[in-house]
PDB file of N, CA and C in Angstrom:
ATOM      1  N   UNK A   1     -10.618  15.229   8.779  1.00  0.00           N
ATOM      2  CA  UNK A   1     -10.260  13.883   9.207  1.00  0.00           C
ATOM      3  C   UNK A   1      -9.425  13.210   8.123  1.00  0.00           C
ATOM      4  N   UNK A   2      -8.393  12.416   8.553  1.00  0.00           N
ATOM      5  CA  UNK A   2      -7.288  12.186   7.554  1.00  0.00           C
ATOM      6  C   UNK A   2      -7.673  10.766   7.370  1.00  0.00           C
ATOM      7  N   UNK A   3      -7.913  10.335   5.827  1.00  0.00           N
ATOM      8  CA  UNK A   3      -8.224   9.130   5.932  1.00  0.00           C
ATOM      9  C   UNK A   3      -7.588   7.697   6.181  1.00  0.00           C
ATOM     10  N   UNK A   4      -8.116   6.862   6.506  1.00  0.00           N
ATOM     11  CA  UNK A   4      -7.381   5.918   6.807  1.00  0.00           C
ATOM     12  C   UNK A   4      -6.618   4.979   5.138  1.00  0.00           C
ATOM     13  N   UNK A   5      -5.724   4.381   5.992  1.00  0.00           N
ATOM     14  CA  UNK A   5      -4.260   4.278   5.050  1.00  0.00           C
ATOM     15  C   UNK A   5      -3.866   3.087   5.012  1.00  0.00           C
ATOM     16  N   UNK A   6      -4.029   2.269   4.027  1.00  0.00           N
ATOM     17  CA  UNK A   6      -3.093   0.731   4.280  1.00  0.00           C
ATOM     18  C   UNK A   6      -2.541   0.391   2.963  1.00  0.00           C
ATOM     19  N   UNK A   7      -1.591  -0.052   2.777  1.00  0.00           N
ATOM     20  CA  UNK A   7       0.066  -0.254   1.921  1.00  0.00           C
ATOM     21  C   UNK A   7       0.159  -1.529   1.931  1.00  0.00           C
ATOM     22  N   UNK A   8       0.039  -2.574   0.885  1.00  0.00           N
ATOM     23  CA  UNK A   8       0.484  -3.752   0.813  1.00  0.00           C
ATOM     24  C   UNK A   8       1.636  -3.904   0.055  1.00  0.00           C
ATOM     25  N   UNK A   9       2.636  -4.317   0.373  1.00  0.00           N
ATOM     26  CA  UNK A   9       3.741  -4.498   0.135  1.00  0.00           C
ATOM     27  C   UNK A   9       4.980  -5.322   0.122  1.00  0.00           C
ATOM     28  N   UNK A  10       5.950  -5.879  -0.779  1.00  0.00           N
ATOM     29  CA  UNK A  10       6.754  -6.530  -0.393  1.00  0.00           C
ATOM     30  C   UNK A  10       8.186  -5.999   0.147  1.00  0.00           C
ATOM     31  N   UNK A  11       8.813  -7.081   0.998  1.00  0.00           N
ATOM     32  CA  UNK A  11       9.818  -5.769   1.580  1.00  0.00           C
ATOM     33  C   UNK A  11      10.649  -5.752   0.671  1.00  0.00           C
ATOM     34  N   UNK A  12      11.254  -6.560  -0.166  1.00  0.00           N
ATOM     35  CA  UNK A  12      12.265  -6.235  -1.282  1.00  0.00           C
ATOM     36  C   UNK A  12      11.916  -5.197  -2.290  1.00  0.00           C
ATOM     37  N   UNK A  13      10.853  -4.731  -2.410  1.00  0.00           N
ATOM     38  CA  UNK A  13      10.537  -3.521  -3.658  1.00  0.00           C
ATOM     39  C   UNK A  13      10.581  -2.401  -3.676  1.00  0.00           C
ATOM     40  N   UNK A  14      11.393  -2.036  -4.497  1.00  0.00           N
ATOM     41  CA  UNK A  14      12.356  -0.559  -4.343  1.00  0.00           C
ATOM     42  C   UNK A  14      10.645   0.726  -4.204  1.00  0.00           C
ATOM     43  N   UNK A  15       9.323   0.251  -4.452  1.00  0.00           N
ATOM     44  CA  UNK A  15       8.512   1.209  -5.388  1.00  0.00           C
ATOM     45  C   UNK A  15       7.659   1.283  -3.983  1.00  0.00           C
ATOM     46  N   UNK A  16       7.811  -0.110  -3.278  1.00  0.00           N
ATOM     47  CA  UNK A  16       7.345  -0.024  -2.034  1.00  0.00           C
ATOM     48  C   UNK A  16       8.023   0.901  -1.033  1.00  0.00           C
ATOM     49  N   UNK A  17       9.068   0.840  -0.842  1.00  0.00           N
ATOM     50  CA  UNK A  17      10.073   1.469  -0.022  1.00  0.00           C
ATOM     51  C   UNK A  17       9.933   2.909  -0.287  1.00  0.00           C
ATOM     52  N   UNK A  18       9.556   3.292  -1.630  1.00  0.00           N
ATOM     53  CA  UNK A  18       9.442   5.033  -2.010  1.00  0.00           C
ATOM     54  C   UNK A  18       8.034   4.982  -1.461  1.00  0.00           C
ATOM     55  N   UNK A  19       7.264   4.422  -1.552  1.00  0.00           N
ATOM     56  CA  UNK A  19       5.413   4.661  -1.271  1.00  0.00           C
ATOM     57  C   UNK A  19       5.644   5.212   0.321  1.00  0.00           C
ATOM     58  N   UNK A  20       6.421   4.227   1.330  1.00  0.00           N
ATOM     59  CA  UNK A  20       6.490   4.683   2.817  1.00  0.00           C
ATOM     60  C   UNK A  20       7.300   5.341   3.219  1.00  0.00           C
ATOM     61  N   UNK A  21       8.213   6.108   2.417  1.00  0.00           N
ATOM     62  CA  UNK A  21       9.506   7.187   2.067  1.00  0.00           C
ATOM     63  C   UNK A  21       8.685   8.082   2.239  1.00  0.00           C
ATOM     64  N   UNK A  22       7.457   8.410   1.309  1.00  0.00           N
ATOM     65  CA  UNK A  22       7.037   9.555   0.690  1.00  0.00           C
ATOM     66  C   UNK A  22       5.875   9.509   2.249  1.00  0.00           C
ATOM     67  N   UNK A  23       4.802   8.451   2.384  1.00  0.00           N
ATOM     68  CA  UNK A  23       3.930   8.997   3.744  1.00  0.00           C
ATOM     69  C   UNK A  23       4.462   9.180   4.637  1.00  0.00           C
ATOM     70  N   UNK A  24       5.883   8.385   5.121  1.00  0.00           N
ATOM     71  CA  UNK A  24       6.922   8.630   6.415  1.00  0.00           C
ATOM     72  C   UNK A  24       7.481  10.379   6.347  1.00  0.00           C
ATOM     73  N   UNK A  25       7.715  10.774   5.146  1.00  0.00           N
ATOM     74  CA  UNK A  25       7.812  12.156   4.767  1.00  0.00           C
ATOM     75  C   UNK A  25       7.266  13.334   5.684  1.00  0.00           C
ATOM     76  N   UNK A  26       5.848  12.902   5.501  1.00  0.00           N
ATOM     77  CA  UNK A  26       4.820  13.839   5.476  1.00  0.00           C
ATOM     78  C   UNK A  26       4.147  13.247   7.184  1.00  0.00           C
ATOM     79  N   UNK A  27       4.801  12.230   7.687  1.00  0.00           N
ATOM     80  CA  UNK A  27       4.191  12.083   8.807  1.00  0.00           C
ATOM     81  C   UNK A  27       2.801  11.459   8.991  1.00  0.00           C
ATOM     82  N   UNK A  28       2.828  10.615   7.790  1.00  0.00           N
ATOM     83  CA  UNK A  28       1.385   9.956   7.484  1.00  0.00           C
ATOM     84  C   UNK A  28       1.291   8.572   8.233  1.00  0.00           C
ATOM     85  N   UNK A  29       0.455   8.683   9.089  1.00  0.00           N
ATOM     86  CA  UNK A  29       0.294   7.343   9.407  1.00  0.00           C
ATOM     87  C   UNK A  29      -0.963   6.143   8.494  1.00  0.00           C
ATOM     88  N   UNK A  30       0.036   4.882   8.612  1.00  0.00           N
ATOM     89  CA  UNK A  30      -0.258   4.377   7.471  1.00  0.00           C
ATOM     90  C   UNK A  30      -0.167   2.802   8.353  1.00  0.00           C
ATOM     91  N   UNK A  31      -1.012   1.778   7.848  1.00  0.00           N
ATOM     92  CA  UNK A  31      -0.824   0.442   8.420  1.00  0.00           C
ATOM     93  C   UNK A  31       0.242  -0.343   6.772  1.00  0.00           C
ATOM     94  N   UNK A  32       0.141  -1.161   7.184  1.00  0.00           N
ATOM     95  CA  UNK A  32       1.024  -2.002   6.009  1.00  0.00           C
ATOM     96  C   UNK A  32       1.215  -3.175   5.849  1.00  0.00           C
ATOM     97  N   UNK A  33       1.270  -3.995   5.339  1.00  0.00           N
ATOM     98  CA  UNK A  33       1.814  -5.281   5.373  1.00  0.00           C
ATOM     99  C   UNK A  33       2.642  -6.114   4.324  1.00  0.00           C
ATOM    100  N   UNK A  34       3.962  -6.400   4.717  1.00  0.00           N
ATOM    101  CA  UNK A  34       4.833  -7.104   3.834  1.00  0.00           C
ATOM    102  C   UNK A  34       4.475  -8.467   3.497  1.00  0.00           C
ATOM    103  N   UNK A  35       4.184  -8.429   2.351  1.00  0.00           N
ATOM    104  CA  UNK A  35       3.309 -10.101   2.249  1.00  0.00           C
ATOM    105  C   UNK A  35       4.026 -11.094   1.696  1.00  0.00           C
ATOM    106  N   UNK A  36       5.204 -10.595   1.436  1.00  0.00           N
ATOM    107  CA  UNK A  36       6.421 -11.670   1.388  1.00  0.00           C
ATOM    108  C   UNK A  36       6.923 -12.365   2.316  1.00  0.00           C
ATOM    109  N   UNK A  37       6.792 -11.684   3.885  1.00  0.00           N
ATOM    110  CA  UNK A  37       7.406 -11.458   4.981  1.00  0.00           C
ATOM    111  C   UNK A  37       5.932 -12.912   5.539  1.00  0.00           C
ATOM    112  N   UNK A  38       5.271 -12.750   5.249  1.00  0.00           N
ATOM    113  CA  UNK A  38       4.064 -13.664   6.151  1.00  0.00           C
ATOM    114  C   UNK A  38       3.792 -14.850   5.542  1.00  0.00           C
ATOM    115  N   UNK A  39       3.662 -15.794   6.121  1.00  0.00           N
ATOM    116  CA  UNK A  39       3.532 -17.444   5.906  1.00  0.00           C
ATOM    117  C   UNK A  39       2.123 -17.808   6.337  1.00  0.00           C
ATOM    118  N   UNK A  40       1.928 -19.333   5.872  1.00  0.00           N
ATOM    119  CA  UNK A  40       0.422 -20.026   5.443  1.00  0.00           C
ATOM    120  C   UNK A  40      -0.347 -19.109   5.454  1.00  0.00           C
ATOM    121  N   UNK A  41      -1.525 -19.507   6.266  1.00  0.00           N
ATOM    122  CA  UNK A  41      -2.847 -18.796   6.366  1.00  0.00           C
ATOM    123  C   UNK A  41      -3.071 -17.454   6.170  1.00  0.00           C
ATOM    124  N   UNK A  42      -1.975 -16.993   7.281  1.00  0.00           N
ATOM    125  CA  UNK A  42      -1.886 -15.247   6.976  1.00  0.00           C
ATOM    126  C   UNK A  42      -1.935 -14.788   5.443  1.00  0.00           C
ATOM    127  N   UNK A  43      -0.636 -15.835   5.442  1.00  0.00           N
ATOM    128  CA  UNK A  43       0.089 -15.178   3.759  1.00  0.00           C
ATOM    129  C   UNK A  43      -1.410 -14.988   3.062  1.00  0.00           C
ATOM    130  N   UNK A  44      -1.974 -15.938   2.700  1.00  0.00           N
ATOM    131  CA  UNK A  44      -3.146 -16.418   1.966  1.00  0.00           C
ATOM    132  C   UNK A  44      -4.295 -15.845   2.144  1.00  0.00           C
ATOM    133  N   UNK A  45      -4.182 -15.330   3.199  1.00  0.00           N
ATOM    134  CA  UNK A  45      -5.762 -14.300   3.465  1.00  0.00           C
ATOM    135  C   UNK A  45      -5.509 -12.861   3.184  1.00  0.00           C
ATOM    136  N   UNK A  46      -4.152 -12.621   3.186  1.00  0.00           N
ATOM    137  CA  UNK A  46      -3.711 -11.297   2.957  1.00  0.00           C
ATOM    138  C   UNK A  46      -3.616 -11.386   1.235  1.00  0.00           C
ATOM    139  N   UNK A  47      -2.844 -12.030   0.528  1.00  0.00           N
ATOM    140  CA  UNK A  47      -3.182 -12.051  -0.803  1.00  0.00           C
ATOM    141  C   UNK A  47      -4.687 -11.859  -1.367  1.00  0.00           C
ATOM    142  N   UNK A  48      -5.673 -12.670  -0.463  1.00  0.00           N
ATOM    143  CA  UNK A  48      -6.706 -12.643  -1.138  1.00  0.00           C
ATOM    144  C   UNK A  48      -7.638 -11.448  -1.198  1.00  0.00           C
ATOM    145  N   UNK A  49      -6.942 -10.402   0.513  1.00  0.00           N
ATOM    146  CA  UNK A  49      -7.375  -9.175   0.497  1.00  0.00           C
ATOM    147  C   UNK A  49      -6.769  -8.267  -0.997  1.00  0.00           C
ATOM    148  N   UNK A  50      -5.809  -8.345  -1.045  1.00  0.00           N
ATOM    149  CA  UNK A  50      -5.527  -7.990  -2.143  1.00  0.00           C
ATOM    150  C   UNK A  50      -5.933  -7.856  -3.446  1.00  0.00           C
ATOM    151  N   UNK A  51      -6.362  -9.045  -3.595  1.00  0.00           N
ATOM    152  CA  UNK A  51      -7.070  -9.258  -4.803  1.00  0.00           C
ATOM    153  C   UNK A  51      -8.302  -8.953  -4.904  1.00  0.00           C
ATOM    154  N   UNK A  52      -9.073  -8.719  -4.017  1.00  0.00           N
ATOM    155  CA  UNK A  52      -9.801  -7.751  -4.154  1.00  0.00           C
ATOM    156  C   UNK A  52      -9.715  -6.266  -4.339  1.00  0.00           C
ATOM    157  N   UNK A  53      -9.009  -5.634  -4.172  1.00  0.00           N
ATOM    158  CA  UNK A  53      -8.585  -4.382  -4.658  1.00  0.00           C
ATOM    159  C   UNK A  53      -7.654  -4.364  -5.807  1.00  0.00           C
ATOM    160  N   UNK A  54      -6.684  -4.992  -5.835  1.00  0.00           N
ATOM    161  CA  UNK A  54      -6.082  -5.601  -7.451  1.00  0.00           C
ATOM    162  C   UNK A  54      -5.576  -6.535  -7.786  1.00  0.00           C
ATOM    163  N   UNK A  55      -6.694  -7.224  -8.690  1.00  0.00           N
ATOM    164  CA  UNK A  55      -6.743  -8.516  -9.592  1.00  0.00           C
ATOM    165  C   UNK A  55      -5.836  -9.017  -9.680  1.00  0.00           C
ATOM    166  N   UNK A  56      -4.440  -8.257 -10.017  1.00  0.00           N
ATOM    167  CA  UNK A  56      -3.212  -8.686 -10.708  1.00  0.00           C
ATOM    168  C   UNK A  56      -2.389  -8.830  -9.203  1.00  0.00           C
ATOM    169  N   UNK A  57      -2.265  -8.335  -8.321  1.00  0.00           N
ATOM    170  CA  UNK A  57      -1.583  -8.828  -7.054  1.00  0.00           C
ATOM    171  C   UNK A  57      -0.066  -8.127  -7.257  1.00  0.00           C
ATOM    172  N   UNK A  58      -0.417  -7.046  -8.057  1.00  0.00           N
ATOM    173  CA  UNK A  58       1.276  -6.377  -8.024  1.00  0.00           C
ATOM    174  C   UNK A  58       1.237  -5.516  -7.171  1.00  0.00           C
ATOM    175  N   UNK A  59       2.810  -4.918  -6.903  1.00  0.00           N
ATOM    176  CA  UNK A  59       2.893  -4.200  -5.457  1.00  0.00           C
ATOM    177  C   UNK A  59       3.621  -2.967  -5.599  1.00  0.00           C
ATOM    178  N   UNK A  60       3.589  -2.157  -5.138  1.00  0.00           N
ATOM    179  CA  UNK A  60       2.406  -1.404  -4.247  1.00  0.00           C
ATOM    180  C   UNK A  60       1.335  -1.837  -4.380  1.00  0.00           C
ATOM    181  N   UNK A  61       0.225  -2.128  -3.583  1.00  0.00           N
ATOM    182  CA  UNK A  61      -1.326  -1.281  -3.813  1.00  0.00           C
ATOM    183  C   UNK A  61      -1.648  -0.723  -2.641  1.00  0.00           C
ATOM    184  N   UNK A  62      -2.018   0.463  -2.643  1.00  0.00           N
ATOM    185  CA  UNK A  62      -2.112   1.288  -1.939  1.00  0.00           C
ATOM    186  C   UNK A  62      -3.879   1.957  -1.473  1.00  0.00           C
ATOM    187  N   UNK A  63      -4.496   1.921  -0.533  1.00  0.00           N
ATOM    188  CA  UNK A  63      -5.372   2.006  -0.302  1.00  0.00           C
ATOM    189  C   UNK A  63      -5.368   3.249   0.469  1.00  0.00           C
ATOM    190  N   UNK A  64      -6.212   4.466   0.226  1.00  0.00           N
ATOM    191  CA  UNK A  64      -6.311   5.931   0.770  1.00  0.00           C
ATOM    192  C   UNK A  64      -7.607   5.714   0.971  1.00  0.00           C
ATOM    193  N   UNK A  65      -8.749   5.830   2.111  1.00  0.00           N
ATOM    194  CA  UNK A  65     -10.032   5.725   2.194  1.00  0.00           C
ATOM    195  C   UNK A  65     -10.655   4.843   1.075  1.00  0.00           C
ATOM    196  N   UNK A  66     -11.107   5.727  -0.106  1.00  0.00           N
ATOM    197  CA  UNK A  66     -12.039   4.249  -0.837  1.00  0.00           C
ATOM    198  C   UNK A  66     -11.553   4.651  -2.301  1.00  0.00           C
ATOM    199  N   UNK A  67      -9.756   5.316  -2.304  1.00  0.00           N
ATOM    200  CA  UNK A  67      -9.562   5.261  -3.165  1.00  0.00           C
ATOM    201  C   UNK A  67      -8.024   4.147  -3.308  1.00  0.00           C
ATOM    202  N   UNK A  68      -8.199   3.554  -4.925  1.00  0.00           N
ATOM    203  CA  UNK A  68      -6.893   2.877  -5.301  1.00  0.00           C
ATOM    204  C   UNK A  68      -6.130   2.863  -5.688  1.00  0.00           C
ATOM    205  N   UNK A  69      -4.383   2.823  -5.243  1.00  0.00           N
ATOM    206  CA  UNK A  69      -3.604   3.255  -6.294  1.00  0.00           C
ATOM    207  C   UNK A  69      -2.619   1.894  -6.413  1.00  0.00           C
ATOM    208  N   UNK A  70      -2.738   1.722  -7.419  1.00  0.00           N
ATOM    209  CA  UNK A  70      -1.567   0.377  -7.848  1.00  0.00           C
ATOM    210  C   UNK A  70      -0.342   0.985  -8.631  1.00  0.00           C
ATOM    211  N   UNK A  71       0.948   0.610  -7.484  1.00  0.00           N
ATOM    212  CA  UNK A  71       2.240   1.080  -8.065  1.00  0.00           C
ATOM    213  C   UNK A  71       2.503   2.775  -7.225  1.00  0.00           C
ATOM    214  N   UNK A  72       3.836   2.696  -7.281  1.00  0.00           N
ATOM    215  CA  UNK A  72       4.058   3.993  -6.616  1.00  0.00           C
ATOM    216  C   UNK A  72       3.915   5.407  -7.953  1.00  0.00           C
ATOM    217  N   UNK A  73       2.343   5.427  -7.584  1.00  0.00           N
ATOM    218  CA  UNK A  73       2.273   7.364  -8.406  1.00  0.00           C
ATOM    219  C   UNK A  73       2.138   8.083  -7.714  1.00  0.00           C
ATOM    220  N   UNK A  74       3.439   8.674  -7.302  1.00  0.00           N
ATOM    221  CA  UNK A  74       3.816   9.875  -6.872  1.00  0.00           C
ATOM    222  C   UNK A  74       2.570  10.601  -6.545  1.00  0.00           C
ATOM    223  N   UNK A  75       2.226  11.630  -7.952  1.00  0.00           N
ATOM    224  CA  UNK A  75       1.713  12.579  -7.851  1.00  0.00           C
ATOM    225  C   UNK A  75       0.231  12.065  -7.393  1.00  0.00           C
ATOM    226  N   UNK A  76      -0.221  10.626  -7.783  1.00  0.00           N
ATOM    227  CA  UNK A  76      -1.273  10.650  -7.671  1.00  0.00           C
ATOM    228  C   UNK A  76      -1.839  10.252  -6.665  1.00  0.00           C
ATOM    229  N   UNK A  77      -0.883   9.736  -5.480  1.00  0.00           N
ATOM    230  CA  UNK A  77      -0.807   9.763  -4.273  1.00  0.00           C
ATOM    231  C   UNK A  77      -1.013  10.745  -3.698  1.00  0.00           C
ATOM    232  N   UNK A  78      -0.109  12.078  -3.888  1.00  0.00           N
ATOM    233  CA  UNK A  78      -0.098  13.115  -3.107  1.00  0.00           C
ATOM    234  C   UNK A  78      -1.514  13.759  -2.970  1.00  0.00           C
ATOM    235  N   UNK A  79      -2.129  13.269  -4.310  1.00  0.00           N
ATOM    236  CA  UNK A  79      -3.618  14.332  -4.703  1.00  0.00           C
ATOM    237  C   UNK A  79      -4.094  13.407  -3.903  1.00  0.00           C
ATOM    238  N   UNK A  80      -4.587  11.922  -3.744  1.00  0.00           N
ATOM    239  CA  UNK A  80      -5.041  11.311  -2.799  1.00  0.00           C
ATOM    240  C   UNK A  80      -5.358  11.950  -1.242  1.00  0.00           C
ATOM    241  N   UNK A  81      -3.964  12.663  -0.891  1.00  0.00           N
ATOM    242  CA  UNK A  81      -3.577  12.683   0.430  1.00  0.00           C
ATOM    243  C   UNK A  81      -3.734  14.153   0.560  1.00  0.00           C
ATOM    244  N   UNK A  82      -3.889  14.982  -0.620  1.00  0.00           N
ATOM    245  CA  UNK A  82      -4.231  16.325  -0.358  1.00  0.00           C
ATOM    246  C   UNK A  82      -3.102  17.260  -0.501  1.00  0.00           C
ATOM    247  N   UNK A  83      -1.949  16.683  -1.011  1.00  0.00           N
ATOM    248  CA  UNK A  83      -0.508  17.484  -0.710  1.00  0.00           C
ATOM    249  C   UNK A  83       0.010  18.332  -1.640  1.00  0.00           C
TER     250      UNK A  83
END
C-alpha cells in the first residue's frame, strides 16, 4: 500500500516545482496545496497545518505517511517512497 502524500507548497518555488517534477515522474499521486495561492481563513488554517509539521513554515514540506521532509531532498524522498 503506497502511502499517502501531501506537498505544501508555494507556486513560485523553483524546490517546490522539482518535489512534483520528481512524484509526477514516478506517477505518484500526491495532494498539495499552494499556500500562496489561498486567502483568509483557508490561507491561515493551512499555515497553521503546517506548522505543525514545520515550525519554521519553509517550503517544501513534504509529508510521506508519518514521515517529514522539509525542502526538496531528492534522495531522501526517493528512500521515503521506496525508489
Amino acid at each position: 500500500m503506497n502511502p499517502h502524500i501531501k506537498i505544501y507548497t508555494l507556486s513560485t518555488c523553483s524546490h517546490c516545482k522539482s518535489t512534483k517534477r520528481l512524484l509526477d515522474e514516478y506517477s505518484i499521486k500526491y495532494e498539495f496545496a499552494d499556500v500562496d495561492l489561498l486567502s483568509g481563513a483557508e490561507r491561515q488554517a493551512v499555515i497553521e497545518e503546517v506548522k505543525r509539521f514545520n515550525p519554521d513554515c519553509s517550503f517544501p514540506t513534504i509529508i510521506i505517511g508519518d514521515k517529514v521532509i522539509i525542502g526538496f531532498k531528492e534522495q531522501e524522498i526517493r528512500k521515503a517512497l521506496g525508489l
